[in-house]
Protein backbone atom coordinates (compact mmCIF):
# COMPACT_ATOMS: atom_id res chain seq x y z
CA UNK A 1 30.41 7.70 -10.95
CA UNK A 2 28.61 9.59 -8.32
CA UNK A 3 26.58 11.41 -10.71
CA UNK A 4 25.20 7.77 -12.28
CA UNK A 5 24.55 6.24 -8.84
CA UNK A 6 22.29 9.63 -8.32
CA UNK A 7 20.61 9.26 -11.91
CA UNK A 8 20.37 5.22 -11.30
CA UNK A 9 18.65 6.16 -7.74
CA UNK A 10 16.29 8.35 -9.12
CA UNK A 11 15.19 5.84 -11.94
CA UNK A 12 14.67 3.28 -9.06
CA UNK A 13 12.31 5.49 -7.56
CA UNK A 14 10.26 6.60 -10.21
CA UNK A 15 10.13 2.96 -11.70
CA UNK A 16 8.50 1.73 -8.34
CA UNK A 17 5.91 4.58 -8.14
CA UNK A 18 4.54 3.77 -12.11
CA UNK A 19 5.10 0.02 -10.65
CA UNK A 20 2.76 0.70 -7.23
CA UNK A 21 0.22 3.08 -9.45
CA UNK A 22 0.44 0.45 -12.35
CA UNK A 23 -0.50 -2.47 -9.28
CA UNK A 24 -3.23 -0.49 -7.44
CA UNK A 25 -5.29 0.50 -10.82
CA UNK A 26 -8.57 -1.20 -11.43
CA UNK A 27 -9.23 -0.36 -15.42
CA UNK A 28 -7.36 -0.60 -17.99
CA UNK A 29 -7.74 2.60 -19.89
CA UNK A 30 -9.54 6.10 -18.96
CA UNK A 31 -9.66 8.13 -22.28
CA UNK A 32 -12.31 10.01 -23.86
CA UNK A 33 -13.75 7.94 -27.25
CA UNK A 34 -13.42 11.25 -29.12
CA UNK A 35 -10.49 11.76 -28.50
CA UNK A 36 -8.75 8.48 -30.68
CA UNK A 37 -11.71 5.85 -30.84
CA UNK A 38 -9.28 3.67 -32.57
CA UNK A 39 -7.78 3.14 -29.14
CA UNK A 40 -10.09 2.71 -26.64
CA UNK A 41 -13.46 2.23 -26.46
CA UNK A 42 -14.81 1.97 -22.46
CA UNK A 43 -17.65 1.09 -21.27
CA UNK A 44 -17.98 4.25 -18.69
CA UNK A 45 -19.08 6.26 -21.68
CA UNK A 46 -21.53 3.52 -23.41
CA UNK A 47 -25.25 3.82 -23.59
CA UNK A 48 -26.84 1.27 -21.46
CA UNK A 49 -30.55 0.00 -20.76
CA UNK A 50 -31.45 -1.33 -18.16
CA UNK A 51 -34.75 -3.69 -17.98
CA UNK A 52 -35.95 -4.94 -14.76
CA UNK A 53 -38.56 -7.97 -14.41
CA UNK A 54 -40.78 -7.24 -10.97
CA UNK A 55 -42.70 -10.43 -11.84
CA UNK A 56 -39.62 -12.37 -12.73
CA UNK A 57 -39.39 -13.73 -15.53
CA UNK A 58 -38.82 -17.92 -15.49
CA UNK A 59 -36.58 -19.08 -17.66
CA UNK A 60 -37.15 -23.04 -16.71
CA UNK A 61 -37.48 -24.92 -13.25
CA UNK A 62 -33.78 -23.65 -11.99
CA UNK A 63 -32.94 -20.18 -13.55
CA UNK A 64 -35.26 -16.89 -12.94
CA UNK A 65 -34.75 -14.20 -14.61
CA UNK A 66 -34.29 -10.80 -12.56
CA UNK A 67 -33.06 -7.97 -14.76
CA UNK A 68 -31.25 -7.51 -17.88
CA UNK A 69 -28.94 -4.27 -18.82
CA UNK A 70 -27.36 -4.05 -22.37
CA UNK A 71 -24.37 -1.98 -22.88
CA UNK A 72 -23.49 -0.45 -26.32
CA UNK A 73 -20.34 0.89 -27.43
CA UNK A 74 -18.64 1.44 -30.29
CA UNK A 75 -15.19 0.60 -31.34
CA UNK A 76 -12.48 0.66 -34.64
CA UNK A 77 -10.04 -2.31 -34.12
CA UNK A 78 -8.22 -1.20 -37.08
CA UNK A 79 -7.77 2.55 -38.45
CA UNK A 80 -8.91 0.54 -41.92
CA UNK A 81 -11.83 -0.69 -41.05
CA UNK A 82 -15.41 0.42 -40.33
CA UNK A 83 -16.76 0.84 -36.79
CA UNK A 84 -18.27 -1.96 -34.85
CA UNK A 85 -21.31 -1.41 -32.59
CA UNK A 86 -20.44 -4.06 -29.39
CA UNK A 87 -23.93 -4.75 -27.33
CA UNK A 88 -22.78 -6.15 -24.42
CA UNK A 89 -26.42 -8.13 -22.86
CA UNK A 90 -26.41 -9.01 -18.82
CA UNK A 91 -28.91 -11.02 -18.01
CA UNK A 92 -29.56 -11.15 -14.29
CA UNK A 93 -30.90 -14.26 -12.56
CA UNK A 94 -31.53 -16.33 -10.11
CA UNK A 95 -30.18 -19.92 -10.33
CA UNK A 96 -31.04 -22.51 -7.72
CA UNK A 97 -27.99 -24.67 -8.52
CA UNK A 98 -26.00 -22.50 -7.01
CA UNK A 99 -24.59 -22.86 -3.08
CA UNK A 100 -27.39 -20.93 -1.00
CA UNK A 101 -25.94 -18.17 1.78
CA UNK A 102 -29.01 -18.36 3.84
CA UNK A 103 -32.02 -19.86 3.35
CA UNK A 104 -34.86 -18.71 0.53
CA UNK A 105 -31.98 -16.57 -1.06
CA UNK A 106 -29.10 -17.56 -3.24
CA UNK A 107 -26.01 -15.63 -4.67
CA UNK A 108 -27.10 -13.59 -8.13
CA UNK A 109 -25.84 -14.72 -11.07
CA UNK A 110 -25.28 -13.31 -14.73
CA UNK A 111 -25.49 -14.71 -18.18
CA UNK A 112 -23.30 -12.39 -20.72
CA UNK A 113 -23.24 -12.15 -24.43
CA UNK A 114 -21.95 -9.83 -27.06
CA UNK A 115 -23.40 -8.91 -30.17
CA UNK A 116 -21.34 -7.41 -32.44
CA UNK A 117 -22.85 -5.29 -35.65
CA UNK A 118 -20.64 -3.24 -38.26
CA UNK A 119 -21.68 0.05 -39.47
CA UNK A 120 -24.42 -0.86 -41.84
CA UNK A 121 -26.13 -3.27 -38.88
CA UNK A 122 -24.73 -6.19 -40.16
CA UNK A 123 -23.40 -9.35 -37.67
CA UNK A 124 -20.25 -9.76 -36.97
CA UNK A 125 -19.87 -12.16 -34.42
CA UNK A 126 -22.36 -13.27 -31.45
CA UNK A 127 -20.80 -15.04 -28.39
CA UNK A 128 -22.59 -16.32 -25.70
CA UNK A 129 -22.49 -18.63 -22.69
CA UNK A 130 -20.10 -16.78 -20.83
CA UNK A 131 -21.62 -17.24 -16.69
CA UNK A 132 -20.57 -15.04 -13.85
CA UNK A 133 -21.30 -15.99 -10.46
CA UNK A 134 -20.73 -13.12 -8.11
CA UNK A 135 -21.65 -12.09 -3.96
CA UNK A 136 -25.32 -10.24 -3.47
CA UNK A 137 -23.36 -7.02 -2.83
CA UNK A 138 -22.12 -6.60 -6.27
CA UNK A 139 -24.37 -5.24 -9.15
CA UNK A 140 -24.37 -4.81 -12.88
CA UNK A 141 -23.24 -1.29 -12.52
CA UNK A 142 -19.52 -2.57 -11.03
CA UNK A 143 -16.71 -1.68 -13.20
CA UNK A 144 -15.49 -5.34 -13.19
CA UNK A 145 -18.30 -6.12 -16.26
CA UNK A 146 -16.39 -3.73 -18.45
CA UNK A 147 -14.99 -4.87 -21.63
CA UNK A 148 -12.09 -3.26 -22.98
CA UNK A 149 -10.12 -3.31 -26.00
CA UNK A 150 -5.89 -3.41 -26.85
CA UNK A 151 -3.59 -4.55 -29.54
CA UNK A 152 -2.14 -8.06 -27.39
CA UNK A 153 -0.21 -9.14 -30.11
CA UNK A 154 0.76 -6.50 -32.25
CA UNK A 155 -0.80 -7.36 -35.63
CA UNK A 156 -2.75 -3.85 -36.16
CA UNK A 157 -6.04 -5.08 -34.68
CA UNK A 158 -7.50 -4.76 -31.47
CA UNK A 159 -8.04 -7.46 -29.37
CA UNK A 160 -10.92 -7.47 -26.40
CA UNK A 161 -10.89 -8.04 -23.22
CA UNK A 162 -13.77 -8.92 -20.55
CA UNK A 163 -13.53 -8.05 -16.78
CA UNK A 164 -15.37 -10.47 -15.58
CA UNK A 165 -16.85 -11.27 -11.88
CA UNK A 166 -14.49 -10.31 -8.92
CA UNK A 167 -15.11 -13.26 -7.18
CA UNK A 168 -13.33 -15.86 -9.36
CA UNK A 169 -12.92 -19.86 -8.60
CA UNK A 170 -9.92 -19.57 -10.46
CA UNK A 171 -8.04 -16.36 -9.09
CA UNK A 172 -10.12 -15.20 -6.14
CA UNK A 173 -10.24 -11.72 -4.96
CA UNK A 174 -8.45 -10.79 -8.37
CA UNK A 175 -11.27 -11.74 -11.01
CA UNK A 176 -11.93 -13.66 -13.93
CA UNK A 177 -10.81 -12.20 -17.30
CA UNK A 178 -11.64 -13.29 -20.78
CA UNK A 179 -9.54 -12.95 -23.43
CA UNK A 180 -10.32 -12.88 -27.38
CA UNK A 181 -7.82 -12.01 -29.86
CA UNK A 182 -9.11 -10.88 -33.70
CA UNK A 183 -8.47 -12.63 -36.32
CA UNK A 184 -8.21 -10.99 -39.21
CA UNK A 185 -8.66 -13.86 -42.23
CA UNK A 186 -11.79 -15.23 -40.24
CA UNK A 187 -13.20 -11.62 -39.51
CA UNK A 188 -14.34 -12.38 -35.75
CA UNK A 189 -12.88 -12.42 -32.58
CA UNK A 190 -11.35 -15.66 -31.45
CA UNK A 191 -10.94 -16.77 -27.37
CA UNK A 192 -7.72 -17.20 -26.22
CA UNK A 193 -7.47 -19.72 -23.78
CA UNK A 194 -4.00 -19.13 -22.65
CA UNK A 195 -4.15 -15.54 -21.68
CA UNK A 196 -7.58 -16.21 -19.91
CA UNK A 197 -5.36 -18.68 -17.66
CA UNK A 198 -3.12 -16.50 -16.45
CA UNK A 199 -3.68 -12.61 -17.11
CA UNK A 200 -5.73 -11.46 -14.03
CA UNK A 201 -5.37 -7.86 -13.97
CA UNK A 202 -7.25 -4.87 -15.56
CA UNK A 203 -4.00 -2.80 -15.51
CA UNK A 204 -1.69 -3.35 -19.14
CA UNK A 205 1.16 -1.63 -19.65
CA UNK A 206 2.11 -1.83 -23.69
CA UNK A 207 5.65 -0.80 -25.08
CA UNK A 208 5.23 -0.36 -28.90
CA UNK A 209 8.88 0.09 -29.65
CA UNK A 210 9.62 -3.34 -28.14
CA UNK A 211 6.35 -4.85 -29.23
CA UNK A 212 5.75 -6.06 -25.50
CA UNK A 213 3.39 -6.00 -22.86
CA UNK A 214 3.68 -6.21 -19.02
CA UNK A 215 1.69 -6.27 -16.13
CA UNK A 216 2.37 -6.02 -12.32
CA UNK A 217 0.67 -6.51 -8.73
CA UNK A 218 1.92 -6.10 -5.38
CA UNK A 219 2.23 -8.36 -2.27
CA UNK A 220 3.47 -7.99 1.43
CA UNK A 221 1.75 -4.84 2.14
CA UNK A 222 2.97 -3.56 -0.93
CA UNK A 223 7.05 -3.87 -0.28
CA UNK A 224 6.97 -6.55 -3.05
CA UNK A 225 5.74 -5.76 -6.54
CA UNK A 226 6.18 -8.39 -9.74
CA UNK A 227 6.37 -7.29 -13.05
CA UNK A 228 5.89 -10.19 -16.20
CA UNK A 229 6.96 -8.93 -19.59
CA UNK A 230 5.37 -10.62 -22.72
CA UNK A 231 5.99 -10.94 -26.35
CA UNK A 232 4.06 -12.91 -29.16
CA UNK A 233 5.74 -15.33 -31.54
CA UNK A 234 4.50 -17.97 -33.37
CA UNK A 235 0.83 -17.71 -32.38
CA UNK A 236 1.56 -18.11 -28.69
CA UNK A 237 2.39 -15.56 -25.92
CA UNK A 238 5.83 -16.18 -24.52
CA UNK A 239 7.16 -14.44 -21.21
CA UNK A 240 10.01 -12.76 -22.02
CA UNK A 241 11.27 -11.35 -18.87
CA UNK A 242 9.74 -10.73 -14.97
CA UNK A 243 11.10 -8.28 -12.25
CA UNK A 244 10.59 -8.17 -8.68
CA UNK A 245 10.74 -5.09 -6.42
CA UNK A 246 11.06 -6.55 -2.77
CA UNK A 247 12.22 -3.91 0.29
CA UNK A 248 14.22 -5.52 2.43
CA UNK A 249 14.78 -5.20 5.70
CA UNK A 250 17.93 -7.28 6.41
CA UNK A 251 18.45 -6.81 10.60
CA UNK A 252 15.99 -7.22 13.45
CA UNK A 253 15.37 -3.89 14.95
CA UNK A 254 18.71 -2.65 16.66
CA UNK A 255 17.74 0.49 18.35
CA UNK A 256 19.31 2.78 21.41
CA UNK A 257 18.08 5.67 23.01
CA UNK A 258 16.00 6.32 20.45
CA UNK A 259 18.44 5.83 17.25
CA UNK A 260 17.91 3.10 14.51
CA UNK A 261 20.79 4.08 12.39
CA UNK A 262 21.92 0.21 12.67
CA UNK A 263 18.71 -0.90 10.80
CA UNK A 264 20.22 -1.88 7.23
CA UNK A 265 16.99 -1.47 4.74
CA UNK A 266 17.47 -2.32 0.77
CA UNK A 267 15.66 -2.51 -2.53
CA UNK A 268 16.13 -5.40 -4.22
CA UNK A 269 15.42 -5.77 -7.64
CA UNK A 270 15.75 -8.54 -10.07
CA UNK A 271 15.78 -8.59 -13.87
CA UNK A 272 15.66 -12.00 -15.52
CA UNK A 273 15.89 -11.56 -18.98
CA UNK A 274 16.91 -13.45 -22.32
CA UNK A 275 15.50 -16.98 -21.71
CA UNK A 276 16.78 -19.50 -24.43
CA UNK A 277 18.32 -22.83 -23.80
CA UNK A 278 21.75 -21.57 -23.07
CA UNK A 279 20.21 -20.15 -19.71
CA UNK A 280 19.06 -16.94 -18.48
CA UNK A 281 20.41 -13.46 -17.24
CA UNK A 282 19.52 -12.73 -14.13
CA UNK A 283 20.47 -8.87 -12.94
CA UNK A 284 20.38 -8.31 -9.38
CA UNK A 285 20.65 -4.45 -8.20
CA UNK A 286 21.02 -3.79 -4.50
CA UNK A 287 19.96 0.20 -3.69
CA UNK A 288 19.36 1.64 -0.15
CA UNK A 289 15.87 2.40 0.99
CA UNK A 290 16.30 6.04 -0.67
CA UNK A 291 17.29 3.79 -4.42
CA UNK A 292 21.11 4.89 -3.96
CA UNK A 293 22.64 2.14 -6.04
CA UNK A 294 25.26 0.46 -3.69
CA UNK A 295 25.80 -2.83 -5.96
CA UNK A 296 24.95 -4.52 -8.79
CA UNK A 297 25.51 -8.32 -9.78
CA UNK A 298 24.83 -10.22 -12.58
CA UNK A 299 24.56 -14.26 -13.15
CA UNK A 300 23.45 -16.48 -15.65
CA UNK A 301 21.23 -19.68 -14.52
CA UNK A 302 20.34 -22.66 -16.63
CA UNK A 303 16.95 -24.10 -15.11
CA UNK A 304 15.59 -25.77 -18.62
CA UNK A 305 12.81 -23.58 -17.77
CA UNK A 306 11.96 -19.87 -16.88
CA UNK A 307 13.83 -19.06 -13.58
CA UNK A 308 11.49 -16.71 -11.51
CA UNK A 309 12.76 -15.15 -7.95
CA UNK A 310 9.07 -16.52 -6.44
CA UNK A 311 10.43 -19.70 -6.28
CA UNK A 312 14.38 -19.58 -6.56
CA UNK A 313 15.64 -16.54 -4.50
CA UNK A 314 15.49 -16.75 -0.60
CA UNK A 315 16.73 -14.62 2.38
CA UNK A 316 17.97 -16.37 5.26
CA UNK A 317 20.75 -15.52 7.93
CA UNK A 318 23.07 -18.71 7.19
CA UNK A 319 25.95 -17.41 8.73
CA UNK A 320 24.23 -15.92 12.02
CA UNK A 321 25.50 -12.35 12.09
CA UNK A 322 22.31 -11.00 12.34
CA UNK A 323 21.53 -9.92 8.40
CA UNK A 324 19.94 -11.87 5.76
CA UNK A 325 22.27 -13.05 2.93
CA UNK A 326 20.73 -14.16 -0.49
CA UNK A 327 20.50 -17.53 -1.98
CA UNK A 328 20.01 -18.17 -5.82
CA UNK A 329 19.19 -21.36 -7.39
CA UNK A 330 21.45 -21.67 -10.03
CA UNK A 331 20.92 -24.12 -12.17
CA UNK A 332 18.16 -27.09 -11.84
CA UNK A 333 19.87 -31.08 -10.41
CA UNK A 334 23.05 -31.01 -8.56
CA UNK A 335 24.98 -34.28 -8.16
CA UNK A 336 22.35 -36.17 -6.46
CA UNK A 337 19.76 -34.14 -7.45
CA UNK A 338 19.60 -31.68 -4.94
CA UNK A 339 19.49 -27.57 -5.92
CA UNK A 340 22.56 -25.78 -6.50
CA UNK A 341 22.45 -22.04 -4.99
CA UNK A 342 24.38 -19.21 -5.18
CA UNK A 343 24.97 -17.85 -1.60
CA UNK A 344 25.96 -14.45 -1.21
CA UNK A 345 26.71 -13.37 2.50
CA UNK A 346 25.94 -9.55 3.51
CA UNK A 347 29.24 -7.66 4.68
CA UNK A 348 27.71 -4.80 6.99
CA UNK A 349 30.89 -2.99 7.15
CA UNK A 350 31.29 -3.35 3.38
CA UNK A 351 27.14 -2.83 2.94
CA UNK A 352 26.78 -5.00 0.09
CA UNK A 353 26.68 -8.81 -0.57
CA UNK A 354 30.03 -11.02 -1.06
CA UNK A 355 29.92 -14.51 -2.80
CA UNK A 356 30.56 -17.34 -0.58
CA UNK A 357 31.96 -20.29 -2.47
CA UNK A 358 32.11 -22.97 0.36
CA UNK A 359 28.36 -22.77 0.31
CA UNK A 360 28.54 -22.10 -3.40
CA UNK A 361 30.34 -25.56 -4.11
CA UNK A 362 28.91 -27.42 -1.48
CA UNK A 363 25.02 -26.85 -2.10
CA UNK A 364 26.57 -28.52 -5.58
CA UNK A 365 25.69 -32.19 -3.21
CA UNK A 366 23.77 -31.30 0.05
CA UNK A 367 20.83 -29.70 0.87
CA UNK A 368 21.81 -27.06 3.37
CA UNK A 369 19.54 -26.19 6.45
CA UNK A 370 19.70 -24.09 9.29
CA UNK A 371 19.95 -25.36 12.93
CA UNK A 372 18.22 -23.40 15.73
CA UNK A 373 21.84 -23.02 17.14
CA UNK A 374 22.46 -21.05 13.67
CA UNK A 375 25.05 -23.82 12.50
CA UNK A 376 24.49 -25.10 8.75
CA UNK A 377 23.58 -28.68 8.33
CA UNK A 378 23.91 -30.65 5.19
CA UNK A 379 22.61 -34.21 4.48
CA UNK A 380 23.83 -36.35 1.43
CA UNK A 381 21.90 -39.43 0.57
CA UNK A 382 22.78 -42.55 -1.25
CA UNK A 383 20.28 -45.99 -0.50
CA UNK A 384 20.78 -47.45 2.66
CA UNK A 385 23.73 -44.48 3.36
CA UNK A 386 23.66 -41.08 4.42
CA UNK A 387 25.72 -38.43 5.60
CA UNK A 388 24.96 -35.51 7.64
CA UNK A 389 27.42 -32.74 8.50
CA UNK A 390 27.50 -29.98 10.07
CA UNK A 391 28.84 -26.03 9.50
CA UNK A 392 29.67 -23.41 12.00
CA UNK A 393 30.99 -20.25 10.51
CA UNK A 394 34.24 -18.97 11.80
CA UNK A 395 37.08 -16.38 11.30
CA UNK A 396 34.29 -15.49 7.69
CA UNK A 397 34.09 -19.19 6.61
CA UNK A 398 32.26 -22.12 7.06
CA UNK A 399 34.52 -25.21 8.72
CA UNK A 400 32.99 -28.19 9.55
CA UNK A 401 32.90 -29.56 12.72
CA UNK A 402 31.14 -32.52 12.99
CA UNK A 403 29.80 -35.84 10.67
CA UNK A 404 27.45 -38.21 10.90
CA UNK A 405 27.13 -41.58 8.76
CA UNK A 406 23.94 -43.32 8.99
CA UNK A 407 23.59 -46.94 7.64
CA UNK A 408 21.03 -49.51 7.82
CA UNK A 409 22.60 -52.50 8.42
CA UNK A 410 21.73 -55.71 7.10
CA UNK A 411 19.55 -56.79 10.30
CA UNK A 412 17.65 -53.84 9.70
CA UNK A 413 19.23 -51.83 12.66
CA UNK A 414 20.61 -47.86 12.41
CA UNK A 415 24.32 -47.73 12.92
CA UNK A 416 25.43 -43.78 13.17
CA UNK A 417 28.58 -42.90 13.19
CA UNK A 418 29.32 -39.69 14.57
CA UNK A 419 32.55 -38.22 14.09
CA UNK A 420 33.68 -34.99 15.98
CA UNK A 421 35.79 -32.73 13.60
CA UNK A 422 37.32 -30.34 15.85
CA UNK A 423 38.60 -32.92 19.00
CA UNK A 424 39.25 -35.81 16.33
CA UNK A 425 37.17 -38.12 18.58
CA UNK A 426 34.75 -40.74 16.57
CA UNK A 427 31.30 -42.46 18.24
CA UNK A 428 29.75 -45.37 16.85
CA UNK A 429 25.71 -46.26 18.22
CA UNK A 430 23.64 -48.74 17.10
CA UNK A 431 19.63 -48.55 17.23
């Protein structure tokens, strides 16, 4: 047993390095073309020209044309097929539609197209009307204009990918990436919408044996790191399974004379996996800050839809012993459609989290909130009626000690009803 923990520990660790150097890369791929050209093709080691207008050129009344570079590489999607020459063509300019930062200047701006040729100079494929907008610091010699190429969805054939500006409307400070996927019956590339919505990141991580892709980033200085898994069925990209790395640090600094061997620190990570309509597995793994497993937990959530810890996994201290406890949304619509969790409650002298089944069974009806006293409160609503009641936890449960029915009466008042569970005594107001 001790001998997995170690061998479980040192996986941790060396997952979350690949995971930070995975988050913190820029490109995609840094290979020599000599070396396998049926891989990788990258732009760092195409021939480029660069033509620069000192009269500039005008195009019409709002665009003026400052420069234009042309990048040429060359490529073989498939180990069958013939090379293909890719000229990528940047037109610098100067459009006067665009928001101004100071006056007589405006931010540059970049027309791209690429023209694709096979071996014997023949077109392949010419797209066009792709527009980056971008801040006057940046220039055409950025790495974030590369274009890049990777087998997405595992039919043979690469599939291209352009890094576009950094400075993207749609995911600023990550940039704008376009995706095209070849198809083979129709000989061209074809955009892909869906993967240009979401996929951000220069950094891909493929897994031939599984036939599944993944890609990561960090957040929170870099103590939380998200991984999304992907596979392709039926012509559409399906997310197959995410993990989140979060360190943890579950007490407020407890230190004396110097010593902060009180201060409980954990890796958390989460697996969801195996999303059908049945539900999903969700495999929580609790190591200590040095990845010593100390406890592992699994649970299976029905949501109707994917189940991701971003939105359905919280730390709070709800029973105000000075360490976070977990709660996990467990399924989507309770009784009267509030969110049933999973609360699990952090034993420091057993150092790992215990399922708490009061909570458990009553989050099943109430929404549960914290009181700045540290007492739960839970409301339950139904029309004109509600009740409120609230939790303090003692002897390592949660007994309630005091209710609350509000009613709007028929005259339109408020009539609360407070009842006081611990001295038996009831008080009735009316507002």
């Amino acid at each position: 047993m001790q001998l997995m923990k170690k061998k479980t520990a040192k996986i941790l660790i060396l997952l979350v390095i690949l995971l930070l150097a995975a988050c913190n890369a820029r490109t995609e791929h840094h290979s020599n073309a000599d070396e396998n050209d049926y891989l990788i093709a990258d732009d760092a080691l195409a021939n480029y020209e660069l033509y620069t207008y000192e009269d500039k050129a005008v195009v019409d009344d709002a665009i003026t044309l400052l420069s234009q570079t042309i990048f040429t590489s060359t490529v073989r999607i498939h180990e069958d097929m013939p090379e293909f020459t890719f000229h990528r063509i940047i037109n610098e300019i100067e459009d006067t539609t665009l928001s101004a930062s100071g006056e007589g200047w405006h931010y540059p701006a970049f027309d791209v197209s690429i023209i694709i040729y096979d071996e014997n100079e023949n077109l392949i494929q010419e797209i066009t009307g792709l527009h980056q907008t971008t801040t006057p610091y940046n220039s055409i010699d950025d790495d974030w204009m590369q274009i890049s190429f990777i087998d997405l969805n595992f039919d043979g054939y690469l599939d291209m990918r352009l890094f576009g500006t950094f400075h993207s409307e749609r995911w600023p400070g990550w940039g704008q990436h376009y995706h095209w996927i070849w198809d083979s019956k129709a000989v061209q590339f074809v955009f892909n919408e869906q993967l240009t919505e979401f996929l951000a990141t220069t950094q891909i991580m493929v897994d031939e044996e599984s036939r599944t892709w993944s890609y990561g980033w960090s957040e929170n200085a870099g103590l939380t790191q998200i991984v999304r898994h992907f596979g392709f069925a039926n012509g559409e990209f399906i997310e197959i399974r995410r993990e989140n790395f979060c360190l943890v640090q579950l007490n407020e600094s407890n230190q004396y004379d110097g010593l902060d061997d009180l201060n409980e620190e954990i890796w958390i990570h989460i697996d969801v996996q195996d999303f059908t309509d049945a539900g999903q597995n969700i495999y929580i793994n609790i190591s200590d800050r040095n990845g010593y497993l100390m406890q592992e937990i699994h649970l299976v959530v029905d949501m109707g839809y994917m189940w991701t810890a971003e939105h359905n996994f919280h730390l709070a201290d709800y029973n105000g012993d000075g360490y976070l406890d977990m709660a996990i949304r467990r399924f989507h619509g309770g009784s009267m459609g509030n969110d049933p969790h999973y609360y699990w409650l952090w034993d420091a002298a057993l150092r790992q989290f215990v399922l708490n089944e009061t909570l458990t069974d009553l989050s099943d009806f109430t929404s549960i909130i914290i009181l700045p006293d540290g007492n739960l409160q839970m409301f339950h609503r139904d029309g004109q009626w509600s009740l409120w009641l609230t939790h303090e936890y003692i002897d390592d449960d949660f007994v309630l000690i005091l209710s609350e029915e509000h009613e709007t009466l028929l005259n339109g008042k408020l009539q609360i009803t407070v009842h006081d569970r611990i001295s038996g005594e009831i008080y009735i107001t009316t507002e």
